[in-house]
Protein backbone atom coordinates (compact mmCIF):
# COMPACT_ATOMS: atom_id res chain seq x y z
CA UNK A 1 35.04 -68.29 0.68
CA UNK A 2 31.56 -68.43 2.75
CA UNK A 3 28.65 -67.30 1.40
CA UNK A 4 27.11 -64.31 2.57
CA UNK A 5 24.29 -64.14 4.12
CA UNK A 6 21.77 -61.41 4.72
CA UNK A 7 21.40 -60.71 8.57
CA UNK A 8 18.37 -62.05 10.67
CA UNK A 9 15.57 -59.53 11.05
CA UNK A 10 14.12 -58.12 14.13
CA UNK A 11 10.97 -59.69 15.30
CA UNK A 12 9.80 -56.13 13.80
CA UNK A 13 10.94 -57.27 10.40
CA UNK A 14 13.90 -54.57 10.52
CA UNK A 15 16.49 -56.15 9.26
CA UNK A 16 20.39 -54.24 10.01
CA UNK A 17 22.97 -53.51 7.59
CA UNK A 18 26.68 -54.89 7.40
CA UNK A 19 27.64 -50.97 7.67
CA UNK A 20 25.68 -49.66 10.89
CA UNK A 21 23.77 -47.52 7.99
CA UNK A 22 20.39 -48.50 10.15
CA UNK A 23 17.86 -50.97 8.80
CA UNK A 24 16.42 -52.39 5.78
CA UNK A 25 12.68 -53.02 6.52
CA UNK A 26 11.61 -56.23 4.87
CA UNK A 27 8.21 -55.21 3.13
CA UNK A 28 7.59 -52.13 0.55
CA UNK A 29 5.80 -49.12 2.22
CA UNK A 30 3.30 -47.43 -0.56
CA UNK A 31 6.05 -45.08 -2.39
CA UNK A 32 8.22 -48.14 -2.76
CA UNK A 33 5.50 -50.21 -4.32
CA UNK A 34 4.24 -47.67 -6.67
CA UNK A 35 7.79 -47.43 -8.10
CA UNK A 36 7.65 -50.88 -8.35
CA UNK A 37 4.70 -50.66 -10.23
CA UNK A 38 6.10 -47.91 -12.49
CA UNK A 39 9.00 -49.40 -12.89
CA UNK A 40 7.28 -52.55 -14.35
CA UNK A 41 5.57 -50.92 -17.04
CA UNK A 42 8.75 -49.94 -18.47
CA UNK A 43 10.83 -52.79 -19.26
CA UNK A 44 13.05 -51.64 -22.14
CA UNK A 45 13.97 -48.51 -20.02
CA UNK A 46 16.86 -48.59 -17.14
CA UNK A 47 15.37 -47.33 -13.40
CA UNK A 48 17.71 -47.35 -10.69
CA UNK A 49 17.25 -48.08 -6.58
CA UNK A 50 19.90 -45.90 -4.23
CA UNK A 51 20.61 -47.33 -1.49
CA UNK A 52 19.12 -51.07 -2.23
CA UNK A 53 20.46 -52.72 0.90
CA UNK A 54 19.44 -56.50 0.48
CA UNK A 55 16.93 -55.29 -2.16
CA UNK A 56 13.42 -55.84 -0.91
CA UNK A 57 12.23 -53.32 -3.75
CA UNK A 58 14.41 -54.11 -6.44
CA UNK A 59 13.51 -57.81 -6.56
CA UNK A 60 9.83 -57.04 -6.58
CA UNK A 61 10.62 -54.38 -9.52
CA UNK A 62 12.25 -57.30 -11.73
CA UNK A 63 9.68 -60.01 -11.16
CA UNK A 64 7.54 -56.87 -12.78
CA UNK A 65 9.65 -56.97 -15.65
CA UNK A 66 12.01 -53.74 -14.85
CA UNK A 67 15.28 -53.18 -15.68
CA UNK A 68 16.97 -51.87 -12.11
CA UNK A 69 20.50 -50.64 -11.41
CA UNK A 70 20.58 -51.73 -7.93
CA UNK A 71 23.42 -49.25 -6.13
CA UNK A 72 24.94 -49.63 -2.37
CA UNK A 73 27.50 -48.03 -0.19
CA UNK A 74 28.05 -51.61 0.86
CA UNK A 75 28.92 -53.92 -2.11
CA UNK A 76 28.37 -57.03 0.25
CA UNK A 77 24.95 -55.89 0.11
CA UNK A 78 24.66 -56.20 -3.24
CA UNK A 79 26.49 -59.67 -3.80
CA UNK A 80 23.40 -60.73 -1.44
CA UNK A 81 21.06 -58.89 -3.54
CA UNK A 82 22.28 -60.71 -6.45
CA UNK A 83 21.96 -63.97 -5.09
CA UNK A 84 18.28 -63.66 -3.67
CA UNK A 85 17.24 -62.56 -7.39
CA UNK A 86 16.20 -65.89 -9.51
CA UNK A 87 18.56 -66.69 -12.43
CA UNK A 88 16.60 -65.99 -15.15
CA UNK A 89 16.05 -62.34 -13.86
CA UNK A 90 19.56 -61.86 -13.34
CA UNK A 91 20.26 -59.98 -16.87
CA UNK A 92 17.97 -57.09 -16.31
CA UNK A 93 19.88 -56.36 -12.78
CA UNK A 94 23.11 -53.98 -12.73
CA UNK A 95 25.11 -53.61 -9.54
CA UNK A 96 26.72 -50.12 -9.06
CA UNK A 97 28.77 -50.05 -5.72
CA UNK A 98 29.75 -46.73 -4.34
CA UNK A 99 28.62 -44.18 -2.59
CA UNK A 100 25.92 -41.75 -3.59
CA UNK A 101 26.28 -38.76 -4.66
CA UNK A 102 30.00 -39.01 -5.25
CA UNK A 103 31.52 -42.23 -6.41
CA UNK A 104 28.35 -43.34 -8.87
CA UNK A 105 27.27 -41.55 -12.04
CA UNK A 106 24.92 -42.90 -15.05
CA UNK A 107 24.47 -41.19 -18.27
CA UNK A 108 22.14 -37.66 -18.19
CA UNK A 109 18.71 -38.59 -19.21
CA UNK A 110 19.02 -42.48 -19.17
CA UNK A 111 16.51 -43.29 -16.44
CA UNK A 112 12.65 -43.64 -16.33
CA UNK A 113 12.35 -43.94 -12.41
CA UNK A 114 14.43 -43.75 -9.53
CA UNK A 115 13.19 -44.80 -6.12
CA UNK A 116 15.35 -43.56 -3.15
CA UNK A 117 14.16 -44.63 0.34
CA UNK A 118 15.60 -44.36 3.96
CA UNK A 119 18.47 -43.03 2.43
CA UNK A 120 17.87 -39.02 1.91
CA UNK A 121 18.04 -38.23 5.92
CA UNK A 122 21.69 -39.83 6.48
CA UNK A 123 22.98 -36.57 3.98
CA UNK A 124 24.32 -32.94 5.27
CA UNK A 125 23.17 -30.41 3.60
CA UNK A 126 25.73 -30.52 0.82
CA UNK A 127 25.84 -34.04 0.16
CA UNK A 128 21.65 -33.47 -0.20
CA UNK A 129 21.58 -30.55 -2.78
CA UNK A 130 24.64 -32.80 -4.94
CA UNK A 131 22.23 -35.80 -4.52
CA UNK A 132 19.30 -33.64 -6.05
CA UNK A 133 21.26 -32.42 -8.67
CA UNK A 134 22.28 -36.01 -10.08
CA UNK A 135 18.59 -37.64 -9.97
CA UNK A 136 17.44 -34.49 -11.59
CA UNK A 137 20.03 -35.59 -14.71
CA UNK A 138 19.94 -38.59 -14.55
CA UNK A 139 15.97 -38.98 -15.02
CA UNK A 140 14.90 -38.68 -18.84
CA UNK A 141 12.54 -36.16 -19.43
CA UNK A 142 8.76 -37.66 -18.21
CA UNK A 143 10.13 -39.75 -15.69
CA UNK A 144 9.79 -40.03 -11.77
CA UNK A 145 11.38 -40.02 -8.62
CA UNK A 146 9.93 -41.85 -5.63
CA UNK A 147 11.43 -40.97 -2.33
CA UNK A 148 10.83 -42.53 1.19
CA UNK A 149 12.52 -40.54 4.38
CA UNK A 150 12.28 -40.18 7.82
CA UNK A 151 10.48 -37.37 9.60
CA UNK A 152 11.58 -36.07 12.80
CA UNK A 153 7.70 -37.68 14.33
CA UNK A 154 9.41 -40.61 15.49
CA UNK A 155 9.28 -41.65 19.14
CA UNK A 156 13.25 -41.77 19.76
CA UNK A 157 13.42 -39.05 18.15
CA UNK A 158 11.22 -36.79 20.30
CA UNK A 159 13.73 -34.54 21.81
CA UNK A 160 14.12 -32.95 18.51
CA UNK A 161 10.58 -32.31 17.77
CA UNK A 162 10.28 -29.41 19.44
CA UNK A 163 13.93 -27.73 17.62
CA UNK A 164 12.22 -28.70 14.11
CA UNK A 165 9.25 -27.10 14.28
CA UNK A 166 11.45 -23.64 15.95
CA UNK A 167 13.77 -23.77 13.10
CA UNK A 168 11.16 -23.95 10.45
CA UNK A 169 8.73 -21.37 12.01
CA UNK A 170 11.83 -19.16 11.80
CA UNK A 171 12.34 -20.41 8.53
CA UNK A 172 14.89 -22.38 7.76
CA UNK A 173 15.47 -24.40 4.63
CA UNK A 174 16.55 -27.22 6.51
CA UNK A 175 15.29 -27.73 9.51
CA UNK A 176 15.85 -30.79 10.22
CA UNK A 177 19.91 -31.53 10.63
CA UNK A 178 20.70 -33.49 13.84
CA UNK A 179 24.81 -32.47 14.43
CA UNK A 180 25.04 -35.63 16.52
CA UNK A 181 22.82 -38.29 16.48
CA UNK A 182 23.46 -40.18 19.79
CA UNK A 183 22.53 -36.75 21.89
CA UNK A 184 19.21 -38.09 20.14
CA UNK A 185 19.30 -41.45 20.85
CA UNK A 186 21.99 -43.13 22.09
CA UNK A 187 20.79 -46.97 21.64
CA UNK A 188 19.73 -46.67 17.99
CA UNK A 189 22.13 -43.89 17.78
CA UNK A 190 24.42 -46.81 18.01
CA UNK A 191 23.50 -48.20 14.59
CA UNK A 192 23.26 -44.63 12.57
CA UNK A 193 26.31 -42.40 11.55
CA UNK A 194 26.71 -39.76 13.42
CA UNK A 195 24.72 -37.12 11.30
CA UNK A 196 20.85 -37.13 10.15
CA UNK A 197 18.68 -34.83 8.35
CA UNK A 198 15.17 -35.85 8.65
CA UNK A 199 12.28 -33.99 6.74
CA UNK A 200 8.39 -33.26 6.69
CA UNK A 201 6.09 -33.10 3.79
CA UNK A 202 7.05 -29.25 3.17
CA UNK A 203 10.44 -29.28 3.38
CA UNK A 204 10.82 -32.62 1.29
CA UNK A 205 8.59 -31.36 -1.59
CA UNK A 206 10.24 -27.53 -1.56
CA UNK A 207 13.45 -29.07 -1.96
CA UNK A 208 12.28 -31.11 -5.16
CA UNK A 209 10.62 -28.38 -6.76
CA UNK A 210 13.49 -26.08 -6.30
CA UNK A 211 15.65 -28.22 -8.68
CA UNK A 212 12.96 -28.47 -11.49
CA UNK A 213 10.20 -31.46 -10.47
CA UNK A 214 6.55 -31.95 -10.70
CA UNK A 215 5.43 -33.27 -7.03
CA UNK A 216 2.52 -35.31 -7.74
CA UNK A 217 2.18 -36.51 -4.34
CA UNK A 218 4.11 -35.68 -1.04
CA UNK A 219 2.83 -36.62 2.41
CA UNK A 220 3.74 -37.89 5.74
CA UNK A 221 2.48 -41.90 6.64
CA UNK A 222 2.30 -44.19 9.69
CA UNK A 223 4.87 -47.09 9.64
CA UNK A 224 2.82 -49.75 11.63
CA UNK A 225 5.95 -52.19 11.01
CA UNK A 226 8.55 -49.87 12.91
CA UNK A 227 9.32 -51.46 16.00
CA UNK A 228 7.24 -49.76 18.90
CA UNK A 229 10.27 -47.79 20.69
CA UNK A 230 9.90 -45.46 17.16
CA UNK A 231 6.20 -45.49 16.07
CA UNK A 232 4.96 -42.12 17.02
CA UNK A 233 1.98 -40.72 15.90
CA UNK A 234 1.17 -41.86 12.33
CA UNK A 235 3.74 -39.10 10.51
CA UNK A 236 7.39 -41.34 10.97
CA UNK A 237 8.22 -41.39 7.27
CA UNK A 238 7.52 -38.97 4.43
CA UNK A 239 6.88 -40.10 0.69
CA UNK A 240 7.17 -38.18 -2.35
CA UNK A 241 6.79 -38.85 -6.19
CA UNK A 242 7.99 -36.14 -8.40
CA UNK A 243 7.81 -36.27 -12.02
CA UNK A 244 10.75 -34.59 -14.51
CA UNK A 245 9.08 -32.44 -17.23
């Protein structure tokens, strides 16, 4: 059987998944690194990454010393993961195929962190409040959540700016649901399922504190490393860390 091998990355460092679920970028953005961190300073306690791709941030997390359930859609993903990770940090990585929310479950209370980035705006609205639900559980009580999503301030994503910022004047929850991506953008569009929901710094930070979380920090952040037909004006992604009480 060949080996698998990670894809080769965009000159902009993007690098695409096996299971046209976008792009993995291949360096941390500053929510992903301080989970990392945070991560690190726990090492006899489990975290977990959603969504881990090739694992850019889960390999950084183990050379700190973490303990990281690394869970994909795409379990050819993770075989990669696992083979980019040096031996001797091997036992302190668990693989957990399956989809998130539904097929993966860990016990109530057993995590210190969770990071979940680029992941969040590929979920409906139910899929999202089930998602909330199970990071809420699963983190023990003094732990965090770090999540990284996209905002709708991208450039191929202009054409929705302007729906956003109606729908949450008027007050929507969720402003941000795109029914059909490729209407969007129909070359990246190509590479995304067919649904987003993209978020800004209020919207991402009402939803957390709605199911019981401390936001420490929630704000929108240039992505410099996005390839130019989707930098914007400095807000593309959102990060958030939330803390359990």
């Amino acid at each position: 059987m060949a080996k698998l091998k990670m894809p080769e990355a965009e000159e902009s460092g993007f690098i695409p998944t096996l299971n046209q679920m976008g792009f993995m970028t291949s360096s941390l953005d500053q929510f992903s690194k301080e989970f990392v961190d945070y991560a690190g300073k726990f090492p006899l306690e489990k975290s977990m990454e959603i969504g881990a791709a090739y694992g850019v941030a889960t390999l950084e997390a183990l050379k700190k010393g973490a303990q990281i359930i690394a869970n994909d859609l795409e379990e050819q993903h993770l075989h990669i993961l696992r083979e980019r990770v040096p031996e001797n940090l091997r036992e302190n990585l668990t693989l957990l195929p399956g989809s998130f929310p539904e097929e993966i479950d860990t016990k109530v209370g057993s995590l210190k962190a969770l990071l979940i980035c680029r992941v969040l705006h590929f979920f409906n609205e139910e899929r999202l409040n089930l998602s909330l639900k199970k990071i809420h559980s699963w983190i023990n009580s003094g732990g965090k959540v770090f999540v990284v999503a996209e905002t709708p301030y991208l450039k191929n994503f202009s054409p929705f700016i302007p729906i956003f910022e109606k729908r949450k004047k008027e007050g929507m929850e969720l402003p941000g649901f795109v029914e059909d991506v490729m209407e969007v953008d129909p070359i990246r569009g190509r590479s995304l399922p067919k649904q987003m929901m993209v978020f800004d710094k209020d919207v991402l930070s009402s939803l957390f504190k709605n199911v019981g979380f401390v936001v420490e920090k929630c704000e929108e952040f240039a992505r410099p490393e996005f390839p130019k037909d989707l930098q914007l004006d400095g807000r593309e992604s959102v990060g958030l860390i939330a803390r359990k009480p």
